[in-house]
N, C-alpha and C. Protein backbone atom coordinates (compact mmCIF):
# COMPACT_ATOMS: atom_id res chain seq x y z
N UNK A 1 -1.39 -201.75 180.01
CA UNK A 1 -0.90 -203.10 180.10
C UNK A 1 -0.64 -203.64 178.69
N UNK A 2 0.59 -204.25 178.42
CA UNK A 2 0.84 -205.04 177.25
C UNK A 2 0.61 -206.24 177.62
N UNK A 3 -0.03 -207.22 176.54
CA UNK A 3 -0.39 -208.70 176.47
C UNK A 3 -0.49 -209.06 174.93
N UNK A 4 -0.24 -210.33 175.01
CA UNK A 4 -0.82 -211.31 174.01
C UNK A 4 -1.91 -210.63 173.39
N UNK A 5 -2.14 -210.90 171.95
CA UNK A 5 -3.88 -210.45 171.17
C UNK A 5 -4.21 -212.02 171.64
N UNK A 6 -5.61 -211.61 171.41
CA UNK A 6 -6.62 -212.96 172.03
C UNK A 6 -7.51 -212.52 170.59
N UNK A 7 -8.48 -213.65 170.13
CA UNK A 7 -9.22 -213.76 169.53
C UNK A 7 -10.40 -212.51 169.65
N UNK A 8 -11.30 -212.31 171.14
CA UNK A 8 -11.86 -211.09 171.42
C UNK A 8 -11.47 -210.26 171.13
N UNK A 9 -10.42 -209.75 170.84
CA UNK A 9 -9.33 -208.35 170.60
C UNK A 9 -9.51 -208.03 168.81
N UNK A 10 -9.97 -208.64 167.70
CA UNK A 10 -9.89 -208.90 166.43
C UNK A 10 -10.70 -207.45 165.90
N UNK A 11 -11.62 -207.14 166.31
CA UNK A 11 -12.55 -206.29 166.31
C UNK A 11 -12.38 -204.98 166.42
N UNK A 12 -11.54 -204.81 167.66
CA UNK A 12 -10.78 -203.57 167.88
C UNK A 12 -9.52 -203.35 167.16
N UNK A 13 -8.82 -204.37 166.85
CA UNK A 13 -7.44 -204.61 166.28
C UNK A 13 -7.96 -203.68 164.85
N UNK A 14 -8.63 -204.63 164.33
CA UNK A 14 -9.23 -204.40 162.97
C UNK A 14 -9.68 -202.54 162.99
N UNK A 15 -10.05 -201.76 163.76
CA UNK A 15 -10.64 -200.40 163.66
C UNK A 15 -9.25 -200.01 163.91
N UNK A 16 -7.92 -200.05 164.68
CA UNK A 16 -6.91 -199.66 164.24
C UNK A 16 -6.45 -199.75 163.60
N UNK A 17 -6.51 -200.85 162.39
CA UNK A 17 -5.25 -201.11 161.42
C UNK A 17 -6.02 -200.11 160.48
N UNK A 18 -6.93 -200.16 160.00
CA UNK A 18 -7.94 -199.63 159.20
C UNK A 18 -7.77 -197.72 159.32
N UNK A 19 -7.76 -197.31 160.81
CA UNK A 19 -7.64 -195.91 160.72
C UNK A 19 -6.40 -195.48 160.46
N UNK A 20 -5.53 -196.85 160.47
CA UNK A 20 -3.98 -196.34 160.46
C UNK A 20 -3.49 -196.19 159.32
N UNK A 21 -3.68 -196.92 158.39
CA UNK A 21 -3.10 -197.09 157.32
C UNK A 21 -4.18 -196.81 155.84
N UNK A 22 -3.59 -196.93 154.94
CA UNK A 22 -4.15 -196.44 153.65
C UNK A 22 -4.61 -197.88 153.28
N UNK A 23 -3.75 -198.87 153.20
CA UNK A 23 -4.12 -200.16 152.58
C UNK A 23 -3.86 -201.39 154.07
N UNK A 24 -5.01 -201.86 154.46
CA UNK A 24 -4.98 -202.56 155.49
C UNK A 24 -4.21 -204.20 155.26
N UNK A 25 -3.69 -204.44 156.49
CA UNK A 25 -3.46 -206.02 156.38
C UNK A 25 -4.99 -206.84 156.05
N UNK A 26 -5.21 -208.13 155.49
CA UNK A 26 -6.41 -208.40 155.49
C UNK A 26 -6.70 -208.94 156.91
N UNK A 27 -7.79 -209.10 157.28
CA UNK A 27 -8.41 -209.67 158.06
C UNK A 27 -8.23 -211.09 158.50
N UNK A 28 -7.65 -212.38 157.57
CA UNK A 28 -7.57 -213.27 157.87
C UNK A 28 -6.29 -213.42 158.37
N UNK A 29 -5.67 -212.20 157.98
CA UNK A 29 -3.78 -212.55 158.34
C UNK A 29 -4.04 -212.05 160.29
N UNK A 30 -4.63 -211.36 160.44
CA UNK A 30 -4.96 -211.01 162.05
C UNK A 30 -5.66 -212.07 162.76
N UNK A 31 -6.83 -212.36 161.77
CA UNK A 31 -7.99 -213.32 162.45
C UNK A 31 -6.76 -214.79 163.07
N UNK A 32 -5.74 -215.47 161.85
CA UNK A 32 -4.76 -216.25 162.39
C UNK A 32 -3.92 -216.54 163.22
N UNK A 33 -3.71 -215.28 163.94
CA UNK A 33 -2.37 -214.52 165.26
C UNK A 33 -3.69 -214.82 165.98
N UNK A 34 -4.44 -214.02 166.39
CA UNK A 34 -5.41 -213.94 167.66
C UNK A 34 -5.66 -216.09 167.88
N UNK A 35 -6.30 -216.70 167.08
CA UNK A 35 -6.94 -217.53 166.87
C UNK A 35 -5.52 -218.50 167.83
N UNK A 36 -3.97 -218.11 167.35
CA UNK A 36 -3.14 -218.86 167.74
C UNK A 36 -2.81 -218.13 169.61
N UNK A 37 -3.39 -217.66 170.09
CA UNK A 37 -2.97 -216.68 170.93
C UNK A 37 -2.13 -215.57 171.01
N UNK A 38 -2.05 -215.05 169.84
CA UNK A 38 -1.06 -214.29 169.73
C UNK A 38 0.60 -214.69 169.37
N UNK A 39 0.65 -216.08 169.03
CA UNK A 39 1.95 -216.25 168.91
C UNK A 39 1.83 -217.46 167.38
N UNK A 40 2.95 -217.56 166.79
CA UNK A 40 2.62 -218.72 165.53
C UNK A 40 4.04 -218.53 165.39
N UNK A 41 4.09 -219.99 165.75
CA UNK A 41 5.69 -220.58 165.51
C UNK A 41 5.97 -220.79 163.74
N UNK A 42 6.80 -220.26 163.70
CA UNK A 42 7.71 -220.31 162.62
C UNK A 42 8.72 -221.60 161.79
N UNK A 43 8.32 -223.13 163.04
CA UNK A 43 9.31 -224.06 162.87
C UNK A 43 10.56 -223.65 163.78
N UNK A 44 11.41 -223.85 163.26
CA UNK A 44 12.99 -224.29 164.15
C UNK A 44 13.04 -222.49 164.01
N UNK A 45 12.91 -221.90 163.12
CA UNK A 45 13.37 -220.58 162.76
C UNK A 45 12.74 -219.57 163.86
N UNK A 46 11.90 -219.60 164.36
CA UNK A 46 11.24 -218.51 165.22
C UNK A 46 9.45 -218.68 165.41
N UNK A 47 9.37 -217.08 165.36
CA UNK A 47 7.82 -216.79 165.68
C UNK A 47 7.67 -215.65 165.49
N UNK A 48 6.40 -215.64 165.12
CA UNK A 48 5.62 -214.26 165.09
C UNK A 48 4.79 -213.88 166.33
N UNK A 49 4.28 -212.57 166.59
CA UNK A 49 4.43 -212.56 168.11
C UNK A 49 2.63 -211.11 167.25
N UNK A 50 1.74 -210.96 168.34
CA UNK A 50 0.79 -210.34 168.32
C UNK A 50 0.88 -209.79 169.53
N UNK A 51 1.03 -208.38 170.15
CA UNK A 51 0.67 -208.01 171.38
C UNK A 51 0.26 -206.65 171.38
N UNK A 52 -0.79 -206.45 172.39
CA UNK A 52 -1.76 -205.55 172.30
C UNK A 52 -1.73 -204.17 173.46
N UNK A 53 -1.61 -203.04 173.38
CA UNK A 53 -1.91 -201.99 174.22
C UNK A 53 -3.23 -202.05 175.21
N UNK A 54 -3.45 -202.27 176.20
CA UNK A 54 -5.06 -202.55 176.95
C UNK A 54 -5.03 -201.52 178.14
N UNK A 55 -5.92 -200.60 177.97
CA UNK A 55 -6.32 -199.79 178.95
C UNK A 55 -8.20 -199.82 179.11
N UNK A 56 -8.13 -199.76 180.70
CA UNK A 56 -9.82 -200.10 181.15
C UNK A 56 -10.28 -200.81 179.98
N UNK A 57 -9.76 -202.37 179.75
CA UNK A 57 -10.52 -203.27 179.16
C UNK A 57 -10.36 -202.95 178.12
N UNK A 58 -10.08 -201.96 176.91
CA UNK A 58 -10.20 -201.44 175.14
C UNK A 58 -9.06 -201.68 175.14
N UNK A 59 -8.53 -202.11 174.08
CA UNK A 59 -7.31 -202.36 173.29
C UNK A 59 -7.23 -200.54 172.36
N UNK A 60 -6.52 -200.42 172.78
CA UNK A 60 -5.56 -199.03 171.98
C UNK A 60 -4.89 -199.08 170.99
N UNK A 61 -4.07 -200.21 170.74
CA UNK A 61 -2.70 -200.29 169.90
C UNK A 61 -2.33 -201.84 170.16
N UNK A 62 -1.88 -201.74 169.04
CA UNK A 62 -1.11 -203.63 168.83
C UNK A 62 0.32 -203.61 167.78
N UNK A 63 1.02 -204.27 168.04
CA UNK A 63 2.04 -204.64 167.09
C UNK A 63 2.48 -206.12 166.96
N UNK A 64 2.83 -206.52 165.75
CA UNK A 64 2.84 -207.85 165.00
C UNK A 64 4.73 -207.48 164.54
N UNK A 65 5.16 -208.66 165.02
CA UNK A 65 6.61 -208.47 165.70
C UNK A 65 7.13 -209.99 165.54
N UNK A 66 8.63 -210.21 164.83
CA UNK A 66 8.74 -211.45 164.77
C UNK A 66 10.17 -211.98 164.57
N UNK A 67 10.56 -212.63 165.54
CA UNK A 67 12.05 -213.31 165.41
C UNK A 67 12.62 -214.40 165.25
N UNK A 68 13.87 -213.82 164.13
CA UNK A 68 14.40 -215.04 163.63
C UNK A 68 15.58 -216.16 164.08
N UNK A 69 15.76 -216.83 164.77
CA UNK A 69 16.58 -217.57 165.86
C UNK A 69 17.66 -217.74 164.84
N UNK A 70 17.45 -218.25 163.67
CA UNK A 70 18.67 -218.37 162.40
C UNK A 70 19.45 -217.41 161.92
N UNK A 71 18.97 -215.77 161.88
CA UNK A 71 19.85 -214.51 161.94
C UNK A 71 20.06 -214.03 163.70
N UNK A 72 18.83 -214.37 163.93
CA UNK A 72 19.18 -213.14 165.59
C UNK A 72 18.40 -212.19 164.83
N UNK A 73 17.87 -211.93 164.18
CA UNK A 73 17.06 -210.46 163.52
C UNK A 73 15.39 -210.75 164.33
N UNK A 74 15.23 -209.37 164.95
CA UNK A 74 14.01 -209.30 164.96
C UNK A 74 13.36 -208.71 164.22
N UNK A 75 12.31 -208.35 164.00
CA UNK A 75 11.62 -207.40 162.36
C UNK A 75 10.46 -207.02 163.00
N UNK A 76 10.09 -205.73 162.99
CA UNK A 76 8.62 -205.50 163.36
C UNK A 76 8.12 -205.28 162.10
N UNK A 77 7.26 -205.47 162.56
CA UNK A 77 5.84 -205.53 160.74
C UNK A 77 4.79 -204.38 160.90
N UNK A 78 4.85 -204.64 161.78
CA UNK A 78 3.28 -203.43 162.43
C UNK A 78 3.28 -202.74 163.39
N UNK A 79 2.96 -201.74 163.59
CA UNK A 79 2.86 -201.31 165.16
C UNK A 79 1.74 -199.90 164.93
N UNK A 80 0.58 -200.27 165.22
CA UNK A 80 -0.41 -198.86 165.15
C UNK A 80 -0.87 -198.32 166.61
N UNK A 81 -1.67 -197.10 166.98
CA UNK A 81 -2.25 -196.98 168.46
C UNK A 81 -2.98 -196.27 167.76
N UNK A 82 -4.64 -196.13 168.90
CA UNK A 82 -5.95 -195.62 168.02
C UNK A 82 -5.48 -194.53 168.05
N UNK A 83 -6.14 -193.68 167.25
CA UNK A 83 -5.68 -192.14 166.54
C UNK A 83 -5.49 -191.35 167.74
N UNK A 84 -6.69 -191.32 168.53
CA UNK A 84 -7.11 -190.47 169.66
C UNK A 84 -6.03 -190.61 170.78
N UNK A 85 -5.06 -191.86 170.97
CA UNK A 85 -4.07 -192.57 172.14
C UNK A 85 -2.86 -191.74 171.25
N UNK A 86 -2.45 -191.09 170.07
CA UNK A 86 -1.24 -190.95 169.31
C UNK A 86 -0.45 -190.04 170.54
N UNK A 87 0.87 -189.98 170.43
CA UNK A 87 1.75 -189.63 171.26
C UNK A 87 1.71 -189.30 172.41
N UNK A 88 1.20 -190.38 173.00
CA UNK A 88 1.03 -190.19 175.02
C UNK A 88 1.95 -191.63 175.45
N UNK A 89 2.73 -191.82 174.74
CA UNK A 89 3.91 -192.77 174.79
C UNK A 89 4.04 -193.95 174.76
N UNK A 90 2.63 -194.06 174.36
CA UNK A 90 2.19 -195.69 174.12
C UNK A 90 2.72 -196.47 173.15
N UNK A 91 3.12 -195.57 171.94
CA UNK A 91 4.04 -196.29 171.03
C UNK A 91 5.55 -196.88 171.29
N UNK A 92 5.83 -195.76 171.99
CA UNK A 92 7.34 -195.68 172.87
C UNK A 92 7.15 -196.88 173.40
N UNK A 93 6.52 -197.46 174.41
CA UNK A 93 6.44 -198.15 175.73
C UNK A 93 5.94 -199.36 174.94
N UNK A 94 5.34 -199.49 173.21
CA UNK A 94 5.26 -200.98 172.86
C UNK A 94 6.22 -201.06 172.31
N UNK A 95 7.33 -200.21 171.48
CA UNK A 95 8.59 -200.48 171.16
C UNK A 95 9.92 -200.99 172.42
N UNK A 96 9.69 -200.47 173.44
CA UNK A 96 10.50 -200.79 174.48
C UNK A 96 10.05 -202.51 174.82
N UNK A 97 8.42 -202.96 174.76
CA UNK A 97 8.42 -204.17 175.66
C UNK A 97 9.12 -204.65 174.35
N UNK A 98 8.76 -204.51 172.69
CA UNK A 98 9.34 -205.73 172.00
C UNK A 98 10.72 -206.16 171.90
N UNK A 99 11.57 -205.04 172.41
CA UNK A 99 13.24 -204.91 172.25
C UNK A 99 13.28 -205.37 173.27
N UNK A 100 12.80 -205.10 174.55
CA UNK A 100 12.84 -205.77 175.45
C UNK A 100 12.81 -207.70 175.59
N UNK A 101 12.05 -208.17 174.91
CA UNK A 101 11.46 -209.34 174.51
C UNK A 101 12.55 -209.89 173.62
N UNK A 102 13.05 -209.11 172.55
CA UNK A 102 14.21 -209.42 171.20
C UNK A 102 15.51 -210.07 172.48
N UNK A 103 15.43 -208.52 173.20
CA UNK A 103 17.03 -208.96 173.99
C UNK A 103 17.35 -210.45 174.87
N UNK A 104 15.74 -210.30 175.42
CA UNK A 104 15.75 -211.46 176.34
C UNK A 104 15.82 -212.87 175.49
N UNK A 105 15.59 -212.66 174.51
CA UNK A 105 15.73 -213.92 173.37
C UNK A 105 17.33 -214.13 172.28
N UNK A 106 18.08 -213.13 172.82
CA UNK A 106 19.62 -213.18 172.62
C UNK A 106 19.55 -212.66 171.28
N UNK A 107 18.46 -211.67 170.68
CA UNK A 107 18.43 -211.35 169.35
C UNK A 107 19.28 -210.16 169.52
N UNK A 108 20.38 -209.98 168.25
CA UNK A 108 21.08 -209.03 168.37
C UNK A 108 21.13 -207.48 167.63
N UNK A 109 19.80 -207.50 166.67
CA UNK A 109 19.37 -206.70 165.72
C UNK A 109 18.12 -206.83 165.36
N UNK A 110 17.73 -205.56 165.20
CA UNK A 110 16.14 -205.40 165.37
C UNK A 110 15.93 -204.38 163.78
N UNK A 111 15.14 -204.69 163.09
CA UNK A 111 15.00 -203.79 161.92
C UNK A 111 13.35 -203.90 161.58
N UNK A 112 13.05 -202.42 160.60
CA UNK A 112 11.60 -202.22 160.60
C UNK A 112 11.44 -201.30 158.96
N UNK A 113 10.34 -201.64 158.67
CA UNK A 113 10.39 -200.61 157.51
C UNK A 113 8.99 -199.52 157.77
N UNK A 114 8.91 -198.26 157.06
CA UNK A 114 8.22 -197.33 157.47
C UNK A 114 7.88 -196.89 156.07
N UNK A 115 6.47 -195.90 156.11
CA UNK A 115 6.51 -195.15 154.36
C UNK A 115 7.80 -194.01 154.86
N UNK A 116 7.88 -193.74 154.01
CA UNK A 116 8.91 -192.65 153.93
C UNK A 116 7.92 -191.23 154.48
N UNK A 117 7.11 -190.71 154.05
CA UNK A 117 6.51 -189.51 154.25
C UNK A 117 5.76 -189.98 155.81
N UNK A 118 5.75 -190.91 156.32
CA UNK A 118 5.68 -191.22 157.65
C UNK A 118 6.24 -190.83 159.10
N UNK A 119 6.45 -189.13 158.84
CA UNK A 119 7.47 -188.06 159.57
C UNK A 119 7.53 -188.32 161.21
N UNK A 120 6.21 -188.62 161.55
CA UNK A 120 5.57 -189.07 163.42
C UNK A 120 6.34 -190.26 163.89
N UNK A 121 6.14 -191.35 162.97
CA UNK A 121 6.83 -192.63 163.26
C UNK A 121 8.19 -192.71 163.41
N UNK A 122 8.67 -191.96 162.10
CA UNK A 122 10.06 -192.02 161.81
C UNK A 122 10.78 -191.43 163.10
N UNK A 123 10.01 -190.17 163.35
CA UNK A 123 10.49 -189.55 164.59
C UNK A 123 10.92 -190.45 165.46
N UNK A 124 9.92 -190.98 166.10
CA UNK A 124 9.34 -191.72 166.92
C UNK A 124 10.71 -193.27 167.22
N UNK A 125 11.07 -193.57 165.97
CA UNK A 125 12.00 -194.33 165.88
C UNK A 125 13.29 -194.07 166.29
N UNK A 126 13.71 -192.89 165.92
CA UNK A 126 14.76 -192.46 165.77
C UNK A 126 15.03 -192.11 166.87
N UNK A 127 13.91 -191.66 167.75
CA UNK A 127 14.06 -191.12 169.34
C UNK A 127 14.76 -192.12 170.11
N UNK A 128 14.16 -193.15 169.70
CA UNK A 128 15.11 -194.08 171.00
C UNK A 128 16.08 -195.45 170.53
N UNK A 129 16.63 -194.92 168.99
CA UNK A 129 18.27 -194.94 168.40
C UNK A 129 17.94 -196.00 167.10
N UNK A 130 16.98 -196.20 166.42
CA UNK A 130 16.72 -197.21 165.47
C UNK A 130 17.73 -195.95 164.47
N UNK A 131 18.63 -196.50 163.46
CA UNK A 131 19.11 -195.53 162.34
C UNK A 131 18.36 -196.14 161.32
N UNK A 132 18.34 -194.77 160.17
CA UNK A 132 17.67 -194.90 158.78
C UNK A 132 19.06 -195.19 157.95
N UNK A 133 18.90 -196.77 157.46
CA UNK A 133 19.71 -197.90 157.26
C UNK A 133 19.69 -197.66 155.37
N UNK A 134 18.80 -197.59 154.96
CA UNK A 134 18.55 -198.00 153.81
C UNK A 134 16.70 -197.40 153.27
N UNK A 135 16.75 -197.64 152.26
CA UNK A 135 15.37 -197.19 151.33
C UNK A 135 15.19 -198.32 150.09
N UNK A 136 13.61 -198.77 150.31
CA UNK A 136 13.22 -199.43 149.23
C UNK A 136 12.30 -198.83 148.60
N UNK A 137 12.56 -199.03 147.19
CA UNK A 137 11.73 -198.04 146.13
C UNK A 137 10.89 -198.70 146.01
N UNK A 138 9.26 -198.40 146.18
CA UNK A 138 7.99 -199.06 145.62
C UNK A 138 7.80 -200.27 146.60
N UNK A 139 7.91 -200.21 147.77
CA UNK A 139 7.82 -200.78 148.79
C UNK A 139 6.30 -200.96 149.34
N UNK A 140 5.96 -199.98 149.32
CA UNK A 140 4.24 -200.01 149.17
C UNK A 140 3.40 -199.65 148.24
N UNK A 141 2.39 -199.70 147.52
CA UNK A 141 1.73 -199.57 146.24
C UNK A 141 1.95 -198.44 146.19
N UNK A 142 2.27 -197.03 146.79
CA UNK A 142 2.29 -196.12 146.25
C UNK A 142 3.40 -195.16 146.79
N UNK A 143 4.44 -195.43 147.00
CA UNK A 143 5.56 -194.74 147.74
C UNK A 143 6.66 -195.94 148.29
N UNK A 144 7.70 -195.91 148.54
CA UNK A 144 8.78 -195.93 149.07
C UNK A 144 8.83 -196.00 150.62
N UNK A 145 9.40 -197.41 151.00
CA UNK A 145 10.06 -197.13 152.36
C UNK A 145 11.26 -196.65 152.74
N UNK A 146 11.35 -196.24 153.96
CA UNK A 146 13.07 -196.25 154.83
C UNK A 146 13.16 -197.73 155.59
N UNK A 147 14.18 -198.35 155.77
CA UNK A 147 14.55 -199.27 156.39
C UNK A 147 15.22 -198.79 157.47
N UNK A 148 14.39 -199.08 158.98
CA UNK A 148 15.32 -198.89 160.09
C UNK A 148 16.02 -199.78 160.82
N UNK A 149 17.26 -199.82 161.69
CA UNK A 149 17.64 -200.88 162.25
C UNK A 149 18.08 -200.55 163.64
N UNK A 150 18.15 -201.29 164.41
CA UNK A 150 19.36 -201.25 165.37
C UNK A 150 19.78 -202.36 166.40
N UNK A 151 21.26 -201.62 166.53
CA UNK A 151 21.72 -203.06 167.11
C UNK A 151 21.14 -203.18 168.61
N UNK A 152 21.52 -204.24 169.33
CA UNK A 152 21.17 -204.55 170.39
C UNK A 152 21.89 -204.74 171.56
């Protein structure tokens, strides 16, 4: 089941971002999404959006996802699943609800950035038609992203 992050969810959120990545989001930038229900308006411009992977009650995976009503661009920021959940399509199936969500909101382009040596993800992207758009050098403290996009 995909849903909203809730405040209860912070805990688990936090042991994924942490196994996922080399340098974590901090804690207060998550603790703020949950605290708002998962959503934090942006003003006239949009929102940022928190929603969570939930199987028998544990949260698996979450992604932090956010659109701009002034481009039509959606942008994902995040998207992890616990190590042990990796490719049983759970990533697939949270990329589908957020495009899903972009479209229903008349957004017409969806873009994401990745590390570059990030071969699983990239895959993963590319499987269901995001193109590798562009590259930013020194994008993360220690390597380079790809910029993915696609239209809608």
């Amino acid at each position: 089941m995909i849903r909203r992050a809730r405040l209860e969810d912070l805990d688990e959120i936090m042991k994924i971002e942490r196994q996922s990545f080399p340098v974590a989001w901090e804690y207060s930038v998550f603790l703020n999404i949950c605290i708002q229900g998962g959503r934090v308006s942006s003003g006239e411009s949009g929102s940022l959006f928190m929603d969570v992977v939930e199987e028998a009650n544990k949260v698996i995976g979450y992604a932090v996802w956010e659109i701009d009503t002034r481009t039509l661009e959606g942008h994902i920021l995040n998207l992890a699943i616990q190590v042990d959940e990796r490719r049983t399509g759970r990533g697939k199936m949270m990329l589908f609800h957020m495009i899903g969500h972009l479209k229903t909101n008349s957004i017409d382009t969806c873009r994401l950035e990745v590390r570059e040596s990030n071969i699983a993800a990239r895959a993963l992207y590319e499987s269901i038609g995001f193109i590798a758009s562009g590259k930013i050098l020194d994008y993360y403290f220690d390597e380079s992203a790809i910029v993915y996009t696609m239209g809608l």
